[in-house]
Each structure stands twice: as C-alpha cells, then as structure tokens.
Protein backbone atom coordinates (compact mmCIF):
# COMPACT_ATOMS: atom_id res chain seq x y z
CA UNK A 1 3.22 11.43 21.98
CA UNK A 2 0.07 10.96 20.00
CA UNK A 3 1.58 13.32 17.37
CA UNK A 4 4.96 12.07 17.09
CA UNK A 5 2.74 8.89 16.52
CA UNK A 6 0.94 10.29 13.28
CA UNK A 7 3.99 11.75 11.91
CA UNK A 8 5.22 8.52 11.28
CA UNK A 9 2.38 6.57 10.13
CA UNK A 10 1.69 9.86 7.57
CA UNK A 11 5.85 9.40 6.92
CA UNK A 12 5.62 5.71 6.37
CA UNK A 13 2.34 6.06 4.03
CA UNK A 14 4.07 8.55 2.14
CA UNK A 15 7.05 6.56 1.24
CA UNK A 16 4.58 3.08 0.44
CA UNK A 17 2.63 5.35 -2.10
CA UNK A 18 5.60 5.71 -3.82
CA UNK A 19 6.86 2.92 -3.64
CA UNK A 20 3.43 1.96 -4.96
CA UNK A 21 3.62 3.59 -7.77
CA UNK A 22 6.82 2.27 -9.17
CA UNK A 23 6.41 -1.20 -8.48
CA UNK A 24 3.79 -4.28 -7.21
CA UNK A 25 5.98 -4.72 -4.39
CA UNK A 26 3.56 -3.02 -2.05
CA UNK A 27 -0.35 -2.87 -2.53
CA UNK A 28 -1.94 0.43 -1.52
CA UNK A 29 -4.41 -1.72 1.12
CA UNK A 30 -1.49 -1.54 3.77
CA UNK A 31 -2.41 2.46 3.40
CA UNK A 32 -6.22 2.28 5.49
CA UNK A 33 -4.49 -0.58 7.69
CA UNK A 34 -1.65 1.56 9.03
CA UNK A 35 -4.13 4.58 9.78
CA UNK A 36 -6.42 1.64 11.17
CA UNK A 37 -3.49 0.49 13.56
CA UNK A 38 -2.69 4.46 14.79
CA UNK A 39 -5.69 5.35 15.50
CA UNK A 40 -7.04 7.16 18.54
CA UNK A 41 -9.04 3.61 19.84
CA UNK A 42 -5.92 1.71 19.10
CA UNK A 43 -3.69 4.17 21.11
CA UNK A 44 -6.36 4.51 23.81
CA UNK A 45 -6.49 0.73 24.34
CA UNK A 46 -2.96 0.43 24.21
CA UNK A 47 -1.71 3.01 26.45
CA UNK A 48 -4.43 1.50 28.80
CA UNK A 49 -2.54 -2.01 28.88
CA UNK A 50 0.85 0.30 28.96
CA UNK A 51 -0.47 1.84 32.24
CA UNK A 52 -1.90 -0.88 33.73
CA UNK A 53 0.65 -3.37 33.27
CA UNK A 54 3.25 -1.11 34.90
CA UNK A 55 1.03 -0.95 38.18
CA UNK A 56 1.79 -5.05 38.38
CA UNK A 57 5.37 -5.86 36.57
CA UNK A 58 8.53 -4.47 38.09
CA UNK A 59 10.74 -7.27 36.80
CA UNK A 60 13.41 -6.50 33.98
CA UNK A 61 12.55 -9.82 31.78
CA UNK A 62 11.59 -9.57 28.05
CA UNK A 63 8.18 -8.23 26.53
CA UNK A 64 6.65 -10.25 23.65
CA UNK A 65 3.95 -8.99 21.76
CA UNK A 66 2.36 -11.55 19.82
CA UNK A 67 0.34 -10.25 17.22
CA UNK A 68 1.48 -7.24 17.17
CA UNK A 69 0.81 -5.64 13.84
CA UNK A 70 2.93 -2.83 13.18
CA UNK A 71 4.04 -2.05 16.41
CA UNK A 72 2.11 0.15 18.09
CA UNK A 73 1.90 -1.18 21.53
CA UNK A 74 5.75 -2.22 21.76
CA UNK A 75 6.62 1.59 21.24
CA UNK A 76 4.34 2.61 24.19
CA UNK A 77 6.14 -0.02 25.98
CA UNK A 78 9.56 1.23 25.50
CA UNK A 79 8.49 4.58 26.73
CA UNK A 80 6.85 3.16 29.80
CA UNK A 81 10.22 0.37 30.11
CA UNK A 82 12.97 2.10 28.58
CA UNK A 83 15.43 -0.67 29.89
CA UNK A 84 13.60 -3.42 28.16
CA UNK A 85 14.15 -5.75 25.96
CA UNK A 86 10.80 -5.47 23.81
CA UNK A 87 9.64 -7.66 20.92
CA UNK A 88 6.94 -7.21 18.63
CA UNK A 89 6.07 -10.59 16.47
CA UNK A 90 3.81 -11.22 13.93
CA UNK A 91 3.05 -13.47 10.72
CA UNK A 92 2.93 -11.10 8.53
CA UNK A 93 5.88 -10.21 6.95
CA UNK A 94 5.09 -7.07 5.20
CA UNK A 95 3.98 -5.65 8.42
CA UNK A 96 7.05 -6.53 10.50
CA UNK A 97 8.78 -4.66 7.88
CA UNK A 98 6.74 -1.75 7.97
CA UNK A 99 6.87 -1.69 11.56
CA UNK A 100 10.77 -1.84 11.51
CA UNK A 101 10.15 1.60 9.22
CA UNK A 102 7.72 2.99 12.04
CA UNK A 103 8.97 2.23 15.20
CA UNK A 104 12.62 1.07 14.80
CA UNK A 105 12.81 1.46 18.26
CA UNK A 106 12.10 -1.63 19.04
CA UNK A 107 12.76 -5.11 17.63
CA UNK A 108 10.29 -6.85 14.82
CA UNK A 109 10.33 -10.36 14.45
CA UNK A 110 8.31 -12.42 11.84
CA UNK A 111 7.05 -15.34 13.99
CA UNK A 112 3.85 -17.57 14.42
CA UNK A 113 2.98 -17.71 17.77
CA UNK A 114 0.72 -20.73 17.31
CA UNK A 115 3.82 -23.71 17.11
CA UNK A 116 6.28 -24.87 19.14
CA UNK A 117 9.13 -23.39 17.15
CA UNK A 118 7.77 -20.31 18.58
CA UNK A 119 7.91 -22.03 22.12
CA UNK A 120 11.61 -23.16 21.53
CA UNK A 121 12.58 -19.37 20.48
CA UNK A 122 11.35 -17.15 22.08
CA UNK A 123 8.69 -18.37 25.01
CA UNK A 124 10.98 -20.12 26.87
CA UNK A 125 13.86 -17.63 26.58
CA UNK A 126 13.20 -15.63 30.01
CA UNK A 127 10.81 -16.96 32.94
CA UNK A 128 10.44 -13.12 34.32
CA UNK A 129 9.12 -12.29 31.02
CA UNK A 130 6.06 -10.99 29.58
CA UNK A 131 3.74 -12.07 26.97
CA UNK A 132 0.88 -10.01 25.50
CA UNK A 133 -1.93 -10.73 23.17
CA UNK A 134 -4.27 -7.77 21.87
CA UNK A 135 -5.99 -9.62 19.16
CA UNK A 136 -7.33 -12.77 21.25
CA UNK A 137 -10.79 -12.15 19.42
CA UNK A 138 -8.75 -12.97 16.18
CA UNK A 139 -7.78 -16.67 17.48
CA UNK A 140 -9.63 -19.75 17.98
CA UNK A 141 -10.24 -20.76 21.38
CA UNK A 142 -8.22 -23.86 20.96
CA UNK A 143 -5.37 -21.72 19.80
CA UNK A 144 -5.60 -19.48 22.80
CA UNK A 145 -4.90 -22.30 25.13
CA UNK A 146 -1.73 -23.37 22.99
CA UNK A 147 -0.29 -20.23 23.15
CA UNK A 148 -0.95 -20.29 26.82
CA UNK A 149 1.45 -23.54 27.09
CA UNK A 150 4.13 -22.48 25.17
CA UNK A 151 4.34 -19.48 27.41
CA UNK A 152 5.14 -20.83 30.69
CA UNK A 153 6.00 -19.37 34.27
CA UNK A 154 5.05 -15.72 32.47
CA UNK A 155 2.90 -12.91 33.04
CA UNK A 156 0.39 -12.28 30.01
CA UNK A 157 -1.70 -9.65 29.09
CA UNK A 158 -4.39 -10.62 27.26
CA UNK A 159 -7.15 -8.71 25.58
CA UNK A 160 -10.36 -9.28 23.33
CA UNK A 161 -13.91 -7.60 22.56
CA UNK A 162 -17.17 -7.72 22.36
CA UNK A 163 -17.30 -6.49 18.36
CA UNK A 164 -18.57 -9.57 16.39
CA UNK A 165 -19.71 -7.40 13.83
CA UNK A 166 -15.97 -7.68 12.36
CA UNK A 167 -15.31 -10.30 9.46
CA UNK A 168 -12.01 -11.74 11.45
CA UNK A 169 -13.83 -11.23 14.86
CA UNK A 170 -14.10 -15.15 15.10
CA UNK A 171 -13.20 -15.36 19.22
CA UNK A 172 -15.27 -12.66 20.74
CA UNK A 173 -16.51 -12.24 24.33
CA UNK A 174 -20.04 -10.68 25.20
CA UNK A 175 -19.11 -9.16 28.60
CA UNK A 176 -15.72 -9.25 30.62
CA UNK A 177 -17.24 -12.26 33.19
CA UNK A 178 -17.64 -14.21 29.95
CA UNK A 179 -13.75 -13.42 29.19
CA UNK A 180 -12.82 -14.09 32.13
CA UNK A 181 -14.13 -17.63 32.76
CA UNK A 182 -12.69 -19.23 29.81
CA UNK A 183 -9.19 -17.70 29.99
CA UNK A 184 -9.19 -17.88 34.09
CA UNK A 185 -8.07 -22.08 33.42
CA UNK A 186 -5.27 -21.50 31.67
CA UNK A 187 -3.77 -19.40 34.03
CA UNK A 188 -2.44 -20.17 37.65
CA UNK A 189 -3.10 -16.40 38.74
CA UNK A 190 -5.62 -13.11 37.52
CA UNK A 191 -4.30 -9.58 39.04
CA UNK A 192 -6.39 -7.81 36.76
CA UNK A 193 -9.41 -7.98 35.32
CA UNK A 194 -11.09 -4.85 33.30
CA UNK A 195 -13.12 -3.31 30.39
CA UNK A 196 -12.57 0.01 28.84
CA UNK A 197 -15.58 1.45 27.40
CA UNK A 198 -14.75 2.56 23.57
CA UNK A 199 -18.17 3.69 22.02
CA UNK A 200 -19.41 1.07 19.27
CA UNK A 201 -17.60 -2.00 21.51
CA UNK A 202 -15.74 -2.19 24.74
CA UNK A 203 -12.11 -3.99 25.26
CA UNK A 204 -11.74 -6.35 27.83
CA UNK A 205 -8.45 -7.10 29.35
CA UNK A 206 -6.94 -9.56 32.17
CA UNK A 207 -3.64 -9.47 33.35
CA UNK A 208 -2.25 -13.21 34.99
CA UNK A 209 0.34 -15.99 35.44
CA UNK A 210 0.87 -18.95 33.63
C-alpha cells in the first residue's frame, strides 16, 4: 500500500515538473508539499484514524474530509470503506486538482469548510455521516466550534498536535487532556480519545458526536 502510495506522488511530481517547465501554471513549491503530504508520519497518522475509526462506525453515510490536502486520508478510507461515498474538500484549488491526479479514486471538492454554504452543501446532506478534521492545529479555536455547528447529528474525527514550532501551527494542544477539554463542549459524545507518539511531536485524536 505504502508503495503504490509513492508511485503516485513520484508520478504526479513528474508530470508538475514538466508542466513546470513549459508554463507558470504550476510553481515547483507544490513539489516538497506533495512528498510532505505522503510521507511515512502522514501515512502513519492516517492509517491510525483509518483503523480506529472503523472499530466505532458501521453506518454506510458519507465521509467528509475537511482539509484534506491532496487526499491522502480519503484513499485509506476507501480501502478500509469500499462502499462509501468519500469526499475530500479543501480551499485550495490547485491541490484538489492535484489530488483528483493522485487519488482519483475518490471525489475532490474545492470547499471552505468555515461558512454556511459549506453547511447548506454538504454538512447537512446525510445525518449517519462522518466528518473529519486532521489539521485542527491549523484553525482558530473560534473556527473549530463553527465547523462543529454546521456539522450536526455526525460523528467527527478530529485531530491536532503538540508541534508549535510550525509557522501555521496557530491551534496547538500541549497534551491530549488539554485537547480534550476544549473540544469535549462541542460535542454531545467522546468514544475515543488517543495520542500516537511520532518522534519530534505526538498527534492527538478524539473520535465523538455532535
């Protein structure tokens, strides 16, 4: 899996430099972001969720990734759910379309999660659903809770860190207790609550109902 993994982020980087160097339409920073986003932290963290979220959902709603880069996570999904609607979301709109390139698998969708268009389109769309942030130490507090309210009567997977040393680190957590008690008010239910040690930082995760 890991493999088939690299073959397409090496495939995909291949085809950008060349693209690169015919036209602007690309810069050659998306190059050390996709390895970034495939690498072995990012697939260790991810399968993690993958596992642990299948020991808790059974339903046959639609995953939402918010977030979700270039789609890393929403590929392990769909070879944990195979039967699943899965959608990966983010604002970026180069990296949806990378993504599509990557892991065409699954559906990309260029959508900020932070407004109640998103609510209206896809939040609301299936109560046995499940929505999943991996990037919560990218989003301000406030934001946290919004998201939160637009995604009602769902499970969520949530996770975060404890690396502040990162320049976009701007909603970190020292320890998984300190996670914990601000996102345990927004939601009606924890089932899980855990950390996965991952050398310079450790991820902490909760799994809930809103």
């Amino acid at each position: 899996m890991e493999a088939e993994i690299l073959r397409r982020g090496l495939r995909t980087i291949d085809e950008i430099f060349k693209r690169c160097k015919q036209s602007q339409e690309l810069d050659l920073f998306r190059i050390p972001d996709i390895i970034n986003s495939l690498d072995k932290k990012q697939i260790k963290s991810k399968q993690w969720l993958v596992d642990t979220l299948a020991e808790y959902y059974s339903s046959n709603g639609t995953i939402v990734i918010g977030g979700g880069w270039y789609g890393l996570l929403g590929y392990l999904l769909k070879l944990k759910f195979p039967d699943h609607k899965i959608i990966n979301t983010d604002i970026d709109e180069n990296a949806i379309d990378i993504g599509c390139v990557i892991f065409p698998e699954i559906k990309h969708k260029i959508i900020d999660m932070i407004n109640e268009n998103y609510s209206e389109t896809w939040a609301r769309e299936n109560d046995k659903g499940v929505f999943i942030s991996t990037s919560v130490e990218h989003i301000h507090r406030d934001e946290v809770d919004s998201i939160m309210f637009y995604n009602p009567n769902k499970m969520v997977v949530l996770q975060s860190n404890n690396y502040f040393d990162h320049v976009s680190h701007i909603n970190c957590s020292e320890t998984l207790e300190d996670f914990k008690e601000y996102i345990s008010p927004m939601l009606k239910e924890i089932c899980y609550a855990g950390e996965l040690h991952l050398g310079d930082y450790t991820r902490f995760m909760i799994i809930g109902k809103t």
